[in-house]
C-alpha atoms as a PDB file:
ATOM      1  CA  UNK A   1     138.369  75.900 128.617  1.00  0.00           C
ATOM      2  CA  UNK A   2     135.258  77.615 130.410  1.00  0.00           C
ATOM      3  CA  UNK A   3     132.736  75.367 132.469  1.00  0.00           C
ATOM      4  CA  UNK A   4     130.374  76.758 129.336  1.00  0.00           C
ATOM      5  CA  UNK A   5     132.536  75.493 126.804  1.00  0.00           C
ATOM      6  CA  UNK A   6     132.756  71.960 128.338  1.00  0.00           C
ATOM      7  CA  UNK A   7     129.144  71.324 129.071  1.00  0.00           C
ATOM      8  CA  UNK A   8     128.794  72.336 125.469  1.00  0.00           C
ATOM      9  CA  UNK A   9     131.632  70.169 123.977  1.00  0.00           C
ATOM     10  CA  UNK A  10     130.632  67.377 126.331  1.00  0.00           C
ATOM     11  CA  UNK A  11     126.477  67.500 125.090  1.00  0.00           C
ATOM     12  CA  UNK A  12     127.630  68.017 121.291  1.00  0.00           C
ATOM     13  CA  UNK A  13     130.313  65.867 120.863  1.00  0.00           C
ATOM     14  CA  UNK A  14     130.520  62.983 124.029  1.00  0.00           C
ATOM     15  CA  UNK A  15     126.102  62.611 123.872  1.00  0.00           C
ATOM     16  CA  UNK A  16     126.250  60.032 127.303  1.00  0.00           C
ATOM     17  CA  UNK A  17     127.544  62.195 130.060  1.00  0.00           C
ATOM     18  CA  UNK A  18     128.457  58.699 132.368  1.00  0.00           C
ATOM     19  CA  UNK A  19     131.001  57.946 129.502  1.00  0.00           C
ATOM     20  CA  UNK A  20     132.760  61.432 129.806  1.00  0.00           C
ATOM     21  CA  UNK A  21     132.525  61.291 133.538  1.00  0.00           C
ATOM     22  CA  UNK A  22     134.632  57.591 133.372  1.00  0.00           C
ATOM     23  CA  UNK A  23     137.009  58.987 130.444  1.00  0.00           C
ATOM     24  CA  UNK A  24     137.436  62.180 132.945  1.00  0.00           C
ATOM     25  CA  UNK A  25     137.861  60.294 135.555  1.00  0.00           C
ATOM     26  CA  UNK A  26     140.456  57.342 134.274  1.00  0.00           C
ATOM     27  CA  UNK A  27     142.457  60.885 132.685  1.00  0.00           C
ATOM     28  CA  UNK A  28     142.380  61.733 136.215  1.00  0.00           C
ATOM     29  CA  UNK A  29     143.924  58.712 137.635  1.00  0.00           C
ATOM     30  CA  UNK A  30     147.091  59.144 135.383  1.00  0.00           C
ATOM     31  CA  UNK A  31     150.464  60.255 136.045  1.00  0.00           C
ATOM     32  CA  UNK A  32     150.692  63.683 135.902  1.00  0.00           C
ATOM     33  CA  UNK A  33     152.850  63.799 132.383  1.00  0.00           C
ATOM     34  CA  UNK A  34     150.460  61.503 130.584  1.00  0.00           C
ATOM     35  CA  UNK A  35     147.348  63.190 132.297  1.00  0.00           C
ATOM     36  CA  UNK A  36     148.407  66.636 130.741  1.00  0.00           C
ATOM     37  CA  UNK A  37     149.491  65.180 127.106  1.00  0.00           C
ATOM     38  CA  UNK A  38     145.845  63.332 127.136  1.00  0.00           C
ATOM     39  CA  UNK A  39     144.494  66.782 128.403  1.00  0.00           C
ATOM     40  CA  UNK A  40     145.863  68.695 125.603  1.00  0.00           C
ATOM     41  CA  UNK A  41     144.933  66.091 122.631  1.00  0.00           C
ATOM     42  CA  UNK A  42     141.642  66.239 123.843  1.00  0.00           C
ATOM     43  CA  UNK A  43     141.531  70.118 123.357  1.00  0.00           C
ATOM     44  CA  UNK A  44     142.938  69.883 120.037  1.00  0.00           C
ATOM     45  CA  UNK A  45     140.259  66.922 119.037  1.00  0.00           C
ATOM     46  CA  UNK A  46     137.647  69.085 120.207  1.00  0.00           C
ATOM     47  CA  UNK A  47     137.966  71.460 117.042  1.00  0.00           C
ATOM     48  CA  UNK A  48     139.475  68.765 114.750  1.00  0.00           C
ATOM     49  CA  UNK A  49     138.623  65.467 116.079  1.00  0.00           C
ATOM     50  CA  UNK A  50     135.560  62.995 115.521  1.00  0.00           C
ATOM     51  CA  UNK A  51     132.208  64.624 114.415  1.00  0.00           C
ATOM     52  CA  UNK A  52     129.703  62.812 115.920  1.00  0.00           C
ATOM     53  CA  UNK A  53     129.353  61.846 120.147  1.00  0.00           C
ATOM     54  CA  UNK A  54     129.478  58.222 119.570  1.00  0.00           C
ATOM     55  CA  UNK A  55     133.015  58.539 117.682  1.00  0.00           C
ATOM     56  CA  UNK A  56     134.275  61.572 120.140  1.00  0.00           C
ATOM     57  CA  UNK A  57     133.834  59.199 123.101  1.00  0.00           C
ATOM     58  CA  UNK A  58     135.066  55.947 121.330  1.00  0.00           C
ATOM     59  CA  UNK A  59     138.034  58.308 120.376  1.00  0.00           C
ATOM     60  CA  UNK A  60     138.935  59.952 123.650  1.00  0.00           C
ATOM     61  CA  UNK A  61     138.300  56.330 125.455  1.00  0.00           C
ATOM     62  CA  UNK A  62     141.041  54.432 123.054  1.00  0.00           C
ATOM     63  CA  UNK A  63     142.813  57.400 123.806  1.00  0.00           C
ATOM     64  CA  UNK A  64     143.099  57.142 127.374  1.00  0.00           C
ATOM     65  CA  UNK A  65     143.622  52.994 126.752  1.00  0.00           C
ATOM     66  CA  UNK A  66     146.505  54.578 124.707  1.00  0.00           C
ATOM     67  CA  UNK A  67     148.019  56.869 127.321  1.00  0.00           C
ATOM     68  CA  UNK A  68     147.038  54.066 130.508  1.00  0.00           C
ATOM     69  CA  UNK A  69     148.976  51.440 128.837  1.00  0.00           C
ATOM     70  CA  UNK A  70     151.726  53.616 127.846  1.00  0.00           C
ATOM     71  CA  UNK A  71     152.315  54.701 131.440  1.00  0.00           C
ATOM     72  CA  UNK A  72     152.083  51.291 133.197  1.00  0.00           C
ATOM     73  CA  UNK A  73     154.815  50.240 130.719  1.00  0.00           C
ATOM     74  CA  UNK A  74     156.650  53.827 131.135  1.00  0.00           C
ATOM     75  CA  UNK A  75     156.939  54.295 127.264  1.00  0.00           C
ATOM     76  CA  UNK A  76     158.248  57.687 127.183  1.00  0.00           C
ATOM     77  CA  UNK A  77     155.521  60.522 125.589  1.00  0.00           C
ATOM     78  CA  UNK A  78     157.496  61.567 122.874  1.00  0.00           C
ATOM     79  CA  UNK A  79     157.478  57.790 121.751  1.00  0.00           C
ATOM     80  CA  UNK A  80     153.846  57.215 121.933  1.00  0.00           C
ATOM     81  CA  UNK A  81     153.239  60.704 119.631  1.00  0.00           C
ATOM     82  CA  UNK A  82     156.333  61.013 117.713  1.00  0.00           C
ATOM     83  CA  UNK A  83     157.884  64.043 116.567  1.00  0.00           C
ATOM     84  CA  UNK A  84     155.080  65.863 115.335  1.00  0.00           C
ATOM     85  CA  UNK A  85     152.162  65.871 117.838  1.00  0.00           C
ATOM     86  CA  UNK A  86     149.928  66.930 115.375  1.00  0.00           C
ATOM     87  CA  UNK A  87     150.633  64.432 112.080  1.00  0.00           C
ATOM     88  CA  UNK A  88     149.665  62.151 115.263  1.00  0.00           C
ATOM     89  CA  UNK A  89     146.634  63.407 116.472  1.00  0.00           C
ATOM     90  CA  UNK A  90     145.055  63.511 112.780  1.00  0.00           C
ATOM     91  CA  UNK A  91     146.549  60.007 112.149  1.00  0.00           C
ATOM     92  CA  UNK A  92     144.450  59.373 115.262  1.00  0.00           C
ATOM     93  CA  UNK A  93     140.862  61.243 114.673  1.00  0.00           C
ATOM     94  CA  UNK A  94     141.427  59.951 111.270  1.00  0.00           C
ATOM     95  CA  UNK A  95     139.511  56.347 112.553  1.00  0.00           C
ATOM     96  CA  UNK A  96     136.858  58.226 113.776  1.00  0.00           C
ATOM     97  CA  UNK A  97     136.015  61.075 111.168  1.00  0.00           C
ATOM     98  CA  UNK A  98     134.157  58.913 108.486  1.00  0.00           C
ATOM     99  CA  UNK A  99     131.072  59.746 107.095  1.00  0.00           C
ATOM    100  CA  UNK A 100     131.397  63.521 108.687  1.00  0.00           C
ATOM    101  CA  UNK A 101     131.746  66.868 106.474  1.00  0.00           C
ATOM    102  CA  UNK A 102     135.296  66.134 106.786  1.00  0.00           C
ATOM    103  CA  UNK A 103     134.889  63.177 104.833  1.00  0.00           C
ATOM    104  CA  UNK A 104     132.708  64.880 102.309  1.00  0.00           C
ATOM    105  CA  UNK A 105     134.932  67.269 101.599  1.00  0.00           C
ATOM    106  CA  UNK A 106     137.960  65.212 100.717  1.00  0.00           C
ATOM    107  CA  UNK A 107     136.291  63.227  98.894  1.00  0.00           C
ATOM    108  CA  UNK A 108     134.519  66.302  97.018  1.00  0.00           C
ATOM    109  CA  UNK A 109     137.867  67.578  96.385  1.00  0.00           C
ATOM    110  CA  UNK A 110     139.472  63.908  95.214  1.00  0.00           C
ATOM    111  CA  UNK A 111     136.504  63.453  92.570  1.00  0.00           C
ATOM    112  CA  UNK A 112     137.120  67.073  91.445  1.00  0.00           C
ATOM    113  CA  UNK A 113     140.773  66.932  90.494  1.00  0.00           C
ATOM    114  CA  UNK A 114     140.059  63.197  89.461  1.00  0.00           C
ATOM    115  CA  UNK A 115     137.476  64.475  86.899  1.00  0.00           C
ATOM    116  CA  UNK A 116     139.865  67.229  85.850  1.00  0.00           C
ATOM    117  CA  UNK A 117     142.917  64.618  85.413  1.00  0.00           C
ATOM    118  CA  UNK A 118     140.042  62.453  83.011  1.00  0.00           C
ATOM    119  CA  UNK A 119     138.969  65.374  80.917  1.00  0.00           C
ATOM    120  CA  UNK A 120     142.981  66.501  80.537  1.00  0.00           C
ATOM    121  CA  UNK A 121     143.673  62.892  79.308  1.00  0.00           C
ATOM    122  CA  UNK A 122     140.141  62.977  76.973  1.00  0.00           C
ATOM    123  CA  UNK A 123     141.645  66.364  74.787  1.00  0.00           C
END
C-alpha cells in the first residue's frame, strides 16, 4: 500500500489519527505471524470492511484484541480464522457494516425478492 493510499484510508475510514497510531502500534508489538495475518485482514477490510471511521477503528482495535489474546495464549492462526480466511473476515466486518450502503443494499435486495415471493403467492 502507498504512503498516499494510507493517509487516505487512514482520514476516510480511521477519522482520529491517535487511534490508528495505537492500533499501528499494538500490530507492531506482535509476533511476527500474528502481526502479518492482522496486516493482511486489515488490507482486505479496507475495500470490504466497516464504512464509516468510528466502526473501521472499533473494528481493526477488536481486531488486534483478537490477534493479542490469541498470541499470548499461542492459539494457532489457522484456529482463530478457520479454513476460509475470507467467510471470516466478512463474519467479522459484518458487526460493523450496519446502517452503510452495504446494508442498504441487502436489504433492497431481501424486500425485492420478498415482494416477488408475496405477489407469486397473491396469483
Amino acid at each position: 500500500m502507498s504512503d498516499a493510499e494510507k493517509s487516505g484510508f487512514i482520514s476516510k475510514m480511521i477519522g482520529d489519527k491517535r487511534r490508528w497510531r495505537a492500533y499501528k502500534a499494538r500490530v507492531a508489538r506482535l509476533p511476527e505471524d500474528y502481526r502479518t495475518a492482522v496486516e493482511a485482514f486489515q488490507r482486505y477490510f479496507m475495500y470490504f470492511g466497516a464504512v464509516d471511521g468510528d466502526s473501521a477503528a472499533s473494528m481493526l482495535e477488536d481486531l488486534a484484541d483478537l490477534f493479542e489474546q490469541a498470541a499470548a495464549d499461542r492459539t494457532p492462526i489457522r484456529e482463530i480464522v478457520g479454513e476460509d480466511p475470507v467467510e471470516f473476515a466478512e463474519a467479522f466486518a459484518q458487526n460493523y457494516r450496519k446502517g452503510g450502503y452495504v446494508d442498504r443494499e441487502r436489504n433492497r435486495l431481501t424486500a425485492a425478492i420478498e415482494a416477488l415471493e408475496r405477489a407469486e403467492v397473491n396469483r
